[in-house]
Protein backbone atom coordinates (compact mmCIF):
# COMPACT_ATOMS: atom_id res chain seq x y z
CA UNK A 1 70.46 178.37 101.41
CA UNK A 2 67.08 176.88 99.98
CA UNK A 3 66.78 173.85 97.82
CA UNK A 4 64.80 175.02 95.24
CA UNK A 5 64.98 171.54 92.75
CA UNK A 6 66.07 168.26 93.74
CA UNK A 7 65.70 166.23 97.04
CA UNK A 8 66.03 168.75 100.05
CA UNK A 9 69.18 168.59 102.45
CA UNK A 10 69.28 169.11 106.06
CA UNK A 11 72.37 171.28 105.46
CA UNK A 12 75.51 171.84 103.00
CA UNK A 13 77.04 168.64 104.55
CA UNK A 14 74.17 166.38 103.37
CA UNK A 15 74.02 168.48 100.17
CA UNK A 16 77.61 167.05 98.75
CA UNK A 17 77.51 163.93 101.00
CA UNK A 18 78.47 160.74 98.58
CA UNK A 19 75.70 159.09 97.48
CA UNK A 20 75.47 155.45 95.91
CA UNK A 21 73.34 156.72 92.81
CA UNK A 22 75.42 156.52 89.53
CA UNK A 23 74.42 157.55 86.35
CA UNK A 24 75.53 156.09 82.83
CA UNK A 25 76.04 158.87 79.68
CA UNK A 26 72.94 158.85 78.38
CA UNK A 27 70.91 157.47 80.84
CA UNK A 28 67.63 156.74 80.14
CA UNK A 29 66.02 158.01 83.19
CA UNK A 30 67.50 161.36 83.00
CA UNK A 31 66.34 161.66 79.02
CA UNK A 32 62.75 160.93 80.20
CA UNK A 33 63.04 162.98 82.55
CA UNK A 34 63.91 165.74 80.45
CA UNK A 35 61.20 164.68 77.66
CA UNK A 36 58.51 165.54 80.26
CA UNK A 37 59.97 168.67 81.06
CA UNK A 38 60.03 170.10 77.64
CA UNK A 39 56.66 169.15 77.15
CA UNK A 40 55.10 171.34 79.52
CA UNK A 41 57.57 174.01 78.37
CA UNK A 42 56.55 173.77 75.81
CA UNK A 43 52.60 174.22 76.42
CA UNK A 44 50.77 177.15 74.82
CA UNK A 45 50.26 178.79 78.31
CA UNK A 46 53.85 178.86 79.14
CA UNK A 47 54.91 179.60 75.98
CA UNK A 48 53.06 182.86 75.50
CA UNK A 49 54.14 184.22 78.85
CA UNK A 50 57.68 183.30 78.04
CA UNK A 51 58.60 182.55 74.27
CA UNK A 52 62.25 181.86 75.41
CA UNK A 53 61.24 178.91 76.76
CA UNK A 54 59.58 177.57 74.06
CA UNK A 55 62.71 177.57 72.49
CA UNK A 56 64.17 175.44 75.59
CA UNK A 57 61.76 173.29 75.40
CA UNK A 58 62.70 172.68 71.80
CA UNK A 59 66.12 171.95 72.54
CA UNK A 60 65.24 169.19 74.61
CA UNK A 61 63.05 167.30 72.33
CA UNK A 62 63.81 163.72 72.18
CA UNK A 63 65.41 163.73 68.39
CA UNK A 64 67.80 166.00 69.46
CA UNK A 65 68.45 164.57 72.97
CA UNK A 66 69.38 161.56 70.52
CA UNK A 67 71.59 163.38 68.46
CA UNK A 68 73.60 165.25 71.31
CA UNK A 69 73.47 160.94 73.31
CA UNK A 70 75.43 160.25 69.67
CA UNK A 71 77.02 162.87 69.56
CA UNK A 72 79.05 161.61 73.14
CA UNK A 73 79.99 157.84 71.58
CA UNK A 74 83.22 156.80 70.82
CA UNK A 75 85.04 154.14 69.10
CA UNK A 76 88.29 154.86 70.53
CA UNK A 77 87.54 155.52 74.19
CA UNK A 78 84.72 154.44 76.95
CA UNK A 79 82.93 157.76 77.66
CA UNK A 80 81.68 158.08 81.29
CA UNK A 81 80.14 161.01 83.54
CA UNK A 82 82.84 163.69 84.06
CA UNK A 83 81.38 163.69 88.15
CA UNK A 84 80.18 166.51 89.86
CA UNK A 85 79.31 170.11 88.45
CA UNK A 86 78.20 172.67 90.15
CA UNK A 87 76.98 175.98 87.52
CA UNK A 88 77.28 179.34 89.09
CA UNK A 89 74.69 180.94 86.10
CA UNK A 90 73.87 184.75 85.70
CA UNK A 91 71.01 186.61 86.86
CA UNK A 92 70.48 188.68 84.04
CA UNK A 93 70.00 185.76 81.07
CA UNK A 94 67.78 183.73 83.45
CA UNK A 95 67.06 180.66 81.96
CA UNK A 96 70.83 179.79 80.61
CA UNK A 97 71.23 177.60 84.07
CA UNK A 98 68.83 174.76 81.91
CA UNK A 99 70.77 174.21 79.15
CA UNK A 100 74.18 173.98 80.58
CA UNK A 101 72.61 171.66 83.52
CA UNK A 102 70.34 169.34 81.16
CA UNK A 103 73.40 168.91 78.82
CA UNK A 104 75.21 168.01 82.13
CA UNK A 105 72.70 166.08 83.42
CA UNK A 106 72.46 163.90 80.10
CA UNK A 107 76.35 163.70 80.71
CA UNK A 108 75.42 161.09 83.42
CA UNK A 109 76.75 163.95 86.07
CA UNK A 110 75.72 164.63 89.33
CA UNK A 111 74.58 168.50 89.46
CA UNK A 112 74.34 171.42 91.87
CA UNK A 113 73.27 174.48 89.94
CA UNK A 114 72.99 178.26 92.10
CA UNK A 115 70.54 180.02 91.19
CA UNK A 116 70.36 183.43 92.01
CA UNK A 117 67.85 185.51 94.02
CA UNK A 118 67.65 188.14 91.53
CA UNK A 119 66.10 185.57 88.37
CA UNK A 120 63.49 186.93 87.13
CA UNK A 121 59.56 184.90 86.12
CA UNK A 122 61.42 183.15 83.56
CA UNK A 123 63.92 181.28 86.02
CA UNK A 124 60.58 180.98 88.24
CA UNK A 125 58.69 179.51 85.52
CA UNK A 126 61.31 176.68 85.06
CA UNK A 127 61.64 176.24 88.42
CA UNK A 128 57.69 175.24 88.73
CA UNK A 129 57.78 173.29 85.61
CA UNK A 130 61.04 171.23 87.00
CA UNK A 131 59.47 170.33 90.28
CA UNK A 132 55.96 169.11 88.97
CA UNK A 133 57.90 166.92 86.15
CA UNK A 134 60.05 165.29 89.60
CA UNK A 135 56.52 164.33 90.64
CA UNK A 136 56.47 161.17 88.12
CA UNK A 137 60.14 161.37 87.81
CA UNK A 138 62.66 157.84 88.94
CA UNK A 139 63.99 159.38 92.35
CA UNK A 140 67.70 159.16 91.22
CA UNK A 141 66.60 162.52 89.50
CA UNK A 142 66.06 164.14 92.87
CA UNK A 143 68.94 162.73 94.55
CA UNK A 144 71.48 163.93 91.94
CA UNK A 145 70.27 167.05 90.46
CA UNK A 146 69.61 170.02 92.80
CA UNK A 147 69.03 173.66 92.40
CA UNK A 148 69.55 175.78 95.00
CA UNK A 149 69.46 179.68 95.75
CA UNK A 150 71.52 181.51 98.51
CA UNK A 151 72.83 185.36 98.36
CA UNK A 152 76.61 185.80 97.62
CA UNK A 153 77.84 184.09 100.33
CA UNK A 154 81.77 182.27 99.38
CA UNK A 155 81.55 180.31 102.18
CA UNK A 156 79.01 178.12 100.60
CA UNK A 157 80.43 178.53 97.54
CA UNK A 158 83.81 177.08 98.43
CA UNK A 159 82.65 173.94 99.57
CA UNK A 160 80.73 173.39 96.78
CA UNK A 161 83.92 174.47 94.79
CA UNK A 162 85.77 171.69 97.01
CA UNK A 163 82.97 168.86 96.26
CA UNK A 164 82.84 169.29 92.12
CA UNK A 165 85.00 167.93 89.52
CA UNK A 166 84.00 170.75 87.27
CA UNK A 167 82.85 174.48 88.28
CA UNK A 168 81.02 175.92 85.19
CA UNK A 169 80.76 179.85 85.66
CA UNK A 170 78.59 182.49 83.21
CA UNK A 171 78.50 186.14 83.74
CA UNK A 172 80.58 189.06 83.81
CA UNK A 173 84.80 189.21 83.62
CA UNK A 174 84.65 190.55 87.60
CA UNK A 175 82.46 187.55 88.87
CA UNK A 176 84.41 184.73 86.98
CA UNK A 177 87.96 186.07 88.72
CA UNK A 178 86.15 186.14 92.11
CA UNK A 179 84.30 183.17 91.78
CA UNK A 180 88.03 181.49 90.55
CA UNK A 181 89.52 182.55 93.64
CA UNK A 182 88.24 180.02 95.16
CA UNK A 183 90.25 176.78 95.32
CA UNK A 184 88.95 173.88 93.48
CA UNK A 185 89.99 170.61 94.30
CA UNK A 186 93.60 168.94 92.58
CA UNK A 187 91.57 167.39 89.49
CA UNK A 188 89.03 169.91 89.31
CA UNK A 189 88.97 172.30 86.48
CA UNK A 190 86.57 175.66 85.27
CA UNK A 191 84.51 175.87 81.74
CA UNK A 192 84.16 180.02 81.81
CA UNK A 193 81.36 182.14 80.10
CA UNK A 194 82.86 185.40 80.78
CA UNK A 195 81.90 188.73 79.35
CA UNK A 196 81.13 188.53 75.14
CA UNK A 197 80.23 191.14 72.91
CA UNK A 198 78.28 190.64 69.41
CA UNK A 199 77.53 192.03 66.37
CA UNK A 200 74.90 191.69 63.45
CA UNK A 201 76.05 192.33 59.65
CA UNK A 202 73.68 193.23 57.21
CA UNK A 203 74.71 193.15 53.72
CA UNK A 204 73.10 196.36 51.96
CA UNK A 205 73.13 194.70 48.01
CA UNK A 206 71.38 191.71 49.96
CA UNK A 207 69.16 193.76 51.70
CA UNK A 208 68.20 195.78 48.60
CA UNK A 209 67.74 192.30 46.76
CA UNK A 210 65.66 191.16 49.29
CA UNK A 211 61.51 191.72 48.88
CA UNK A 212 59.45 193.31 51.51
CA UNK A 213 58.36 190.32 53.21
CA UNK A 214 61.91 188.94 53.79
CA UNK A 215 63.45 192.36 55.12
CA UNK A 216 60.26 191.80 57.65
CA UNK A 217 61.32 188.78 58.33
CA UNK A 218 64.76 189.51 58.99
CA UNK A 219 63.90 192.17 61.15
CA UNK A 220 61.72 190.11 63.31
CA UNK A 221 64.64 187.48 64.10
CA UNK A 222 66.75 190.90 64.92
CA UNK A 223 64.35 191.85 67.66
CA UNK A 224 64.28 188.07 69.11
CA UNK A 225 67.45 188.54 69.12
CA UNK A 226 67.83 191.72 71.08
CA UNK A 227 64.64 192.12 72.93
CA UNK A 228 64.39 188.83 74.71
CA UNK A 229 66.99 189.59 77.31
CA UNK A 230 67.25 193.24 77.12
CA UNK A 231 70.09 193.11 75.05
CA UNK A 232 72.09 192.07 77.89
CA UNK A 233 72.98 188.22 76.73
CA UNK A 234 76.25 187.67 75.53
CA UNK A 235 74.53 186.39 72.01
CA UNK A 236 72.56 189.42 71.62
CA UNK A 237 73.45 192.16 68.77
CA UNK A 238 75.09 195.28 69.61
CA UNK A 239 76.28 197.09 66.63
CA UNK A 240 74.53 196.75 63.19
CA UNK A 241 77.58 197.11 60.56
CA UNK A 242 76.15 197.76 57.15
CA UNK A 243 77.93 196.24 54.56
CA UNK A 244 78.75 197.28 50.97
CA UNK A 245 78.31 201.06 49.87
CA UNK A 246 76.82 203.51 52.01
CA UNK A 247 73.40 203.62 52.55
CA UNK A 248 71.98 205.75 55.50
CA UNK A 249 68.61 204.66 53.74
CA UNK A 250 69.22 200.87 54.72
CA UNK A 251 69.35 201.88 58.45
CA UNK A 252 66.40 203.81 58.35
CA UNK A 253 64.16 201.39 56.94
CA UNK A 254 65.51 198.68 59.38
CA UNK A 255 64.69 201.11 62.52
CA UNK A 256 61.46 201.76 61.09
CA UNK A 257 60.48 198.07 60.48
CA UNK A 258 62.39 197.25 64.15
CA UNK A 259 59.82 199.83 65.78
CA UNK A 260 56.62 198.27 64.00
CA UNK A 261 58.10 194.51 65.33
CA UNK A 262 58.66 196.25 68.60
CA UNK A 263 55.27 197.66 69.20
CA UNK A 264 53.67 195.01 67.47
CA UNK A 265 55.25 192.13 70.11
CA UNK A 266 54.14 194.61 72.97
CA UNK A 267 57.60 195.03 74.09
CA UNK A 268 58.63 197.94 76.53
CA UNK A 269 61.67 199.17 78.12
CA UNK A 270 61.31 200.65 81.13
CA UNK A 271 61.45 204.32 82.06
CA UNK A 272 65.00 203.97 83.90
CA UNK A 273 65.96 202.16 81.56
CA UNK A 274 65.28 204.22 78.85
CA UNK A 275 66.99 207.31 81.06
CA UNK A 276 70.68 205.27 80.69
CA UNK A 277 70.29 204.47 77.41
CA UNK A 278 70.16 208.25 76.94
CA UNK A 279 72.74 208.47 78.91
CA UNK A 280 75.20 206.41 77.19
CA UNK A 281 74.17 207.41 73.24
CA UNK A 282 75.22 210.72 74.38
CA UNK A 283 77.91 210.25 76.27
CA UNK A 284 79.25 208.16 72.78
CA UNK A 285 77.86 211.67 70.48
CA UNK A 286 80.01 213.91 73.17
CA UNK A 287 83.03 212.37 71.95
CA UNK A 288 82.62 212.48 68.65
CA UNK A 289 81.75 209.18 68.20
CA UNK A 290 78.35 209.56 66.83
CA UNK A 291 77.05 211.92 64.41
CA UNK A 292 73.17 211.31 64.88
CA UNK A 293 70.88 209.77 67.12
CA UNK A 294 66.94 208.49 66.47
CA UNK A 295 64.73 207.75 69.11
CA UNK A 296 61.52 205.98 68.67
CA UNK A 297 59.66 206.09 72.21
CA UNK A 298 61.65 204.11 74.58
CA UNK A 299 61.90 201.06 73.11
CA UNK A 300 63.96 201.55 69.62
CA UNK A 301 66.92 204.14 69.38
CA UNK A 302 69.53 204.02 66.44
CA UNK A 303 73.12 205.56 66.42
CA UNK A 304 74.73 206.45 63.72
CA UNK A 305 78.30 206.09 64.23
CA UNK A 306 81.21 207.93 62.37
CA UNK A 307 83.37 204.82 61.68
CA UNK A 308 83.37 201.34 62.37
CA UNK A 309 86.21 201.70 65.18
CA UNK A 310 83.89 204.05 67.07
CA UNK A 311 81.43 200.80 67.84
CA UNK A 312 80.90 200.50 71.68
CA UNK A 313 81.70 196.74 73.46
CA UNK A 314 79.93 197.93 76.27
CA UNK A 315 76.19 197.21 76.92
CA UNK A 316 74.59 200.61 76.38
CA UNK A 317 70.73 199.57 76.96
CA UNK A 318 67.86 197.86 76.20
CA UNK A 319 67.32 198.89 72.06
CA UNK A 320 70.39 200.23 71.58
CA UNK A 321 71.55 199.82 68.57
CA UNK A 322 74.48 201.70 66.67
CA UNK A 323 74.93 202.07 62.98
CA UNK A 324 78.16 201.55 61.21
CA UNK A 325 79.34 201.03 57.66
CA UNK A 326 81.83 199.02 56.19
CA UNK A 327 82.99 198.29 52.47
CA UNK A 328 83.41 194.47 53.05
CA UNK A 329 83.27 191.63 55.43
CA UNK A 330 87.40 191.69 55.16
CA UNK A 331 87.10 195.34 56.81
CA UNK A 332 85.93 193.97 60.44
CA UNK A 333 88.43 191.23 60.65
CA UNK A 334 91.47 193.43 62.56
CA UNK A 335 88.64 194.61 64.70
CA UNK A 336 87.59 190.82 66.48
CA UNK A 337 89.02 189.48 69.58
CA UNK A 338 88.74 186.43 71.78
CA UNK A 339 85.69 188.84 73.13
CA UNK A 340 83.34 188.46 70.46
CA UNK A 341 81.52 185.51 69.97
CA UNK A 342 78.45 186.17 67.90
CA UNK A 343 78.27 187.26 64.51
CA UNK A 344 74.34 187.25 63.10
CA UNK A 345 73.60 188.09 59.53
CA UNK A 346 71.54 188.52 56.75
CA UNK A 347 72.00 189.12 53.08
CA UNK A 348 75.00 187.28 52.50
CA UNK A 349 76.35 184.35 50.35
CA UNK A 350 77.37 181.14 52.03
CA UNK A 351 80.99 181.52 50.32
CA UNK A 352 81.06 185.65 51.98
CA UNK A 353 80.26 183.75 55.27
CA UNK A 354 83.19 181.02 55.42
CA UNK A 355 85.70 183.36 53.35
CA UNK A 356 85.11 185.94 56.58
CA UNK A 357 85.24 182.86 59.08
CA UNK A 358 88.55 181.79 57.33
CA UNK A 359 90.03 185.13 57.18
CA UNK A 360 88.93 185.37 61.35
CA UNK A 361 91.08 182.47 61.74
CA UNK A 362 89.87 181.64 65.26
CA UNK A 363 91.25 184.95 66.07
CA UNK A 364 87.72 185.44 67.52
CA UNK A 365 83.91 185.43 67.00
CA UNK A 366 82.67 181.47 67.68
CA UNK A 367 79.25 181.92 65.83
CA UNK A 368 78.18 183.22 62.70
CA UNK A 369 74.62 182.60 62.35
CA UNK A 370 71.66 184.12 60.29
CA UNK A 371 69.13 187.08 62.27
CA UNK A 372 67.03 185.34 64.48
CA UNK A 373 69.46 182.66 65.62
CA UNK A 374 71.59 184.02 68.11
CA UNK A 375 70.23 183.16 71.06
CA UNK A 376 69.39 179.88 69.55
CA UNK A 377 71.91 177.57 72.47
CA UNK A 378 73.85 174.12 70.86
CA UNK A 379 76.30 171.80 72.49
CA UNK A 380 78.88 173.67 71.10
CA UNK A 381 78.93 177.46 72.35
CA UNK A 382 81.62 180.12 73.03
CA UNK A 383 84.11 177.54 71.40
CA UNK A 384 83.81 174.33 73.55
CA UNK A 385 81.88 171.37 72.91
CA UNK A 386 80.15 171.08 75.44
CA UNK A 387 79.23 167.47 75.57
CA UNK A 388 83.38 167.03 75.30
CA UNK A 389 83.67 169.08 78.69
CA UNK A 390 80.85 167.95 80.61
CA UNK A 391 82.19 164.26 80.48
CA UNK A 392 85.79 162.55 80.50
CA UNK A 393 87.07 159.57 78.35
CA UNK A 394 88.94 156.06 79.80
CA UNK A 395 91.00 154.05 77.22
CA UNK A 396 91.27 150.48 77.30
CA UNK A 397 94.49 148.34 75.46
CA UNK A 398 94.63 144.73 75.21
């Protein structure tokens, strides 16, 4: 196991050994602390090698460290530090470990996040950024946050399951039930990320309403959407319904502005890649679940799909992106589960938005939010408020 973050431990005893440091809700050496961080994230250098984290960096600025410190204050209940956490992340969305951590880390907790050795530069990136921001950091920040990196190993991640209050897993449905086989302590309790799938909705009279520069536009949040993590985050559109009367013309257009994003932005998918995505479109056109399939290099291919009910949950590959149409927003609701959580759109009314929300019912999908915005991370994601969870509440009568 190597420390990557944090003040290094002789072993995994010294790792969770008690310490004396305590940290309030809010405390203002850990918002400082993240302050300087997002500033060099948010540098031009590091931002053009890795636009993602420009966004992460924006989600730490100090107004809305403010707002999320507010957002934790109660008039009917002391709020404190919920204790320890310790984040088993994924690999494949390699920069999600931040957010969860900084929001528990402004929580006043004490933090052991595993990262793991397959992150890509992005994870890297962070990593560098984190440890020259410690430099000038109050050394409290070292002695209660640490990231560390180790193979799968559930020796080392039992005792760390043992030593936290709260275990906070992301990634697949498989690695959430092995990771909860592992005994927590009596009070300790799991926040899961399990496997999601999303969607994007595209209303055709909106689109057709719409001038040229705003169907650009729309297009380009699309591809933030999907190309950023290879279509692999849990956030990141799958299937493009079409809603309103069919229009096979709609979904061409979109491809063909998607491409010119694409190419423009210098994105690639690789080779292999590219070979499964093949793979799966037709595998899904040998059963009869597709009726046409476009490919634009490597990097863009569009499915049209014979009915709504044919659309895939599973990840196909990077720029994958089936086609269905619907007559309303009412038409998808029997179709959501707890499984879904995103829902992006464009070319709706606000009162089409909540009437579908309503109609949902909780039944599933946790975000609706407009094309470019759905890998946009808040304190409250798949359904939890995360501030809530990341810190526990003491009630005092008199």
């Amino acid at each position: 196991m190597k420390v990557r973050f944090g003040a290094p431990a002789g072993n995994l005893d010294d790792l969770i050994a008690p310490g004396r440091d305590r940290l309030a809700v809010g405390d203002p050496r850990v918002v400082d602390f993240l302050t300087r961080f997002a500033r060099r994230l948010l540098a031009p250098a590091v931002a053009r090698r890795h636009p993602e984290l420009g966004s992460l960096g924006y989600f730490l600025r100090p107004a809305e460290l403010a707002r999320a410190v507010a957002r934790m204050r109660r008039d009917d209940a002391l709020v404190f530090p919920r204790g320890n956490v310790f984040h088993v992340p994924p690999a494949n969305v390699d920069t999600i470990f931040v957010y969860s951590w900084a929001l528990s880390a402004l929580a006043g907790n004490h933090n052991i996040v595993r990262i793991s050795p397959r992150a890509a530069a992005a994870a890297e990136t962070v990593l560098e950024a984190l440890t020259a921001t410690l430099a000038d950091a109050d050394p409290v920040i070292a002695r209660t946050q640490r990231m560390v990196t180790y193979g799968r190993d559930d020796a080392v991640t039992g005792v760390l399951s043992g030593w936290c209050d709260l275990r906070v897993i992301w990634g697949g449905d498989a690695a959430v039930d092995t990771i909860r086989r592992l005994p927590l302590r009596p009070s300790g309790r799991d926040l899961t990320f399990p496997d999601r799938t999303s969607w994007a909705v595209l209303s055709v009279p909106g689109w057709r309403a719409a001038d040229p520069a705003a169907r650009r536009a729309a297009v380009t949040g699309f591809a933030n959407d999907a190309y950023w993590f290879d279509q692999a985050a849990c956030s990141s559109p799958r299937t493009v319904f079409l809603v309103g009367p069919p229009a096979p013309a709609v979904a061409d257009e979109f491809l063909h502005l998607l491409a010119g994003v694409v190419a423009k932005r210098g994105w690639s998918v690789d080779a292999a890649m590219a070979v499964e995505k093949r793979v799966h479109a037709y595998g899904l056109a040998a059963t009869g679940a597709v009726s046409a399939i476009r490919h634009t290099g490597n990097e863009v291919t569009g499915l049209a799909l014979r009915h709504a009910e044919a659309a895939p949950r599973h990840w196909i590959g990077a720029g994958a992106f089936p086609f269905a149409s619907v007559s309303s927003l009412d038409e998808l609701v029997p179709a959501m589960t707890r499984h879904d959580q995103t829902v992006s759109h464009f070319g709706f009314t606000p009162a089409e938005l909540q009437g579908f929300a309503q109609a949902l019912g909780g039944r599933g999908v946790d975000r609706i939010v407009p094309f470019g915005s759905a890998l946009t991370f808040g304190v409250l994601w798949d359904g939890y408020d995360l501030l809530h969870e990341f810190t526990r509440l003491t009630t005092v009568q008199t």
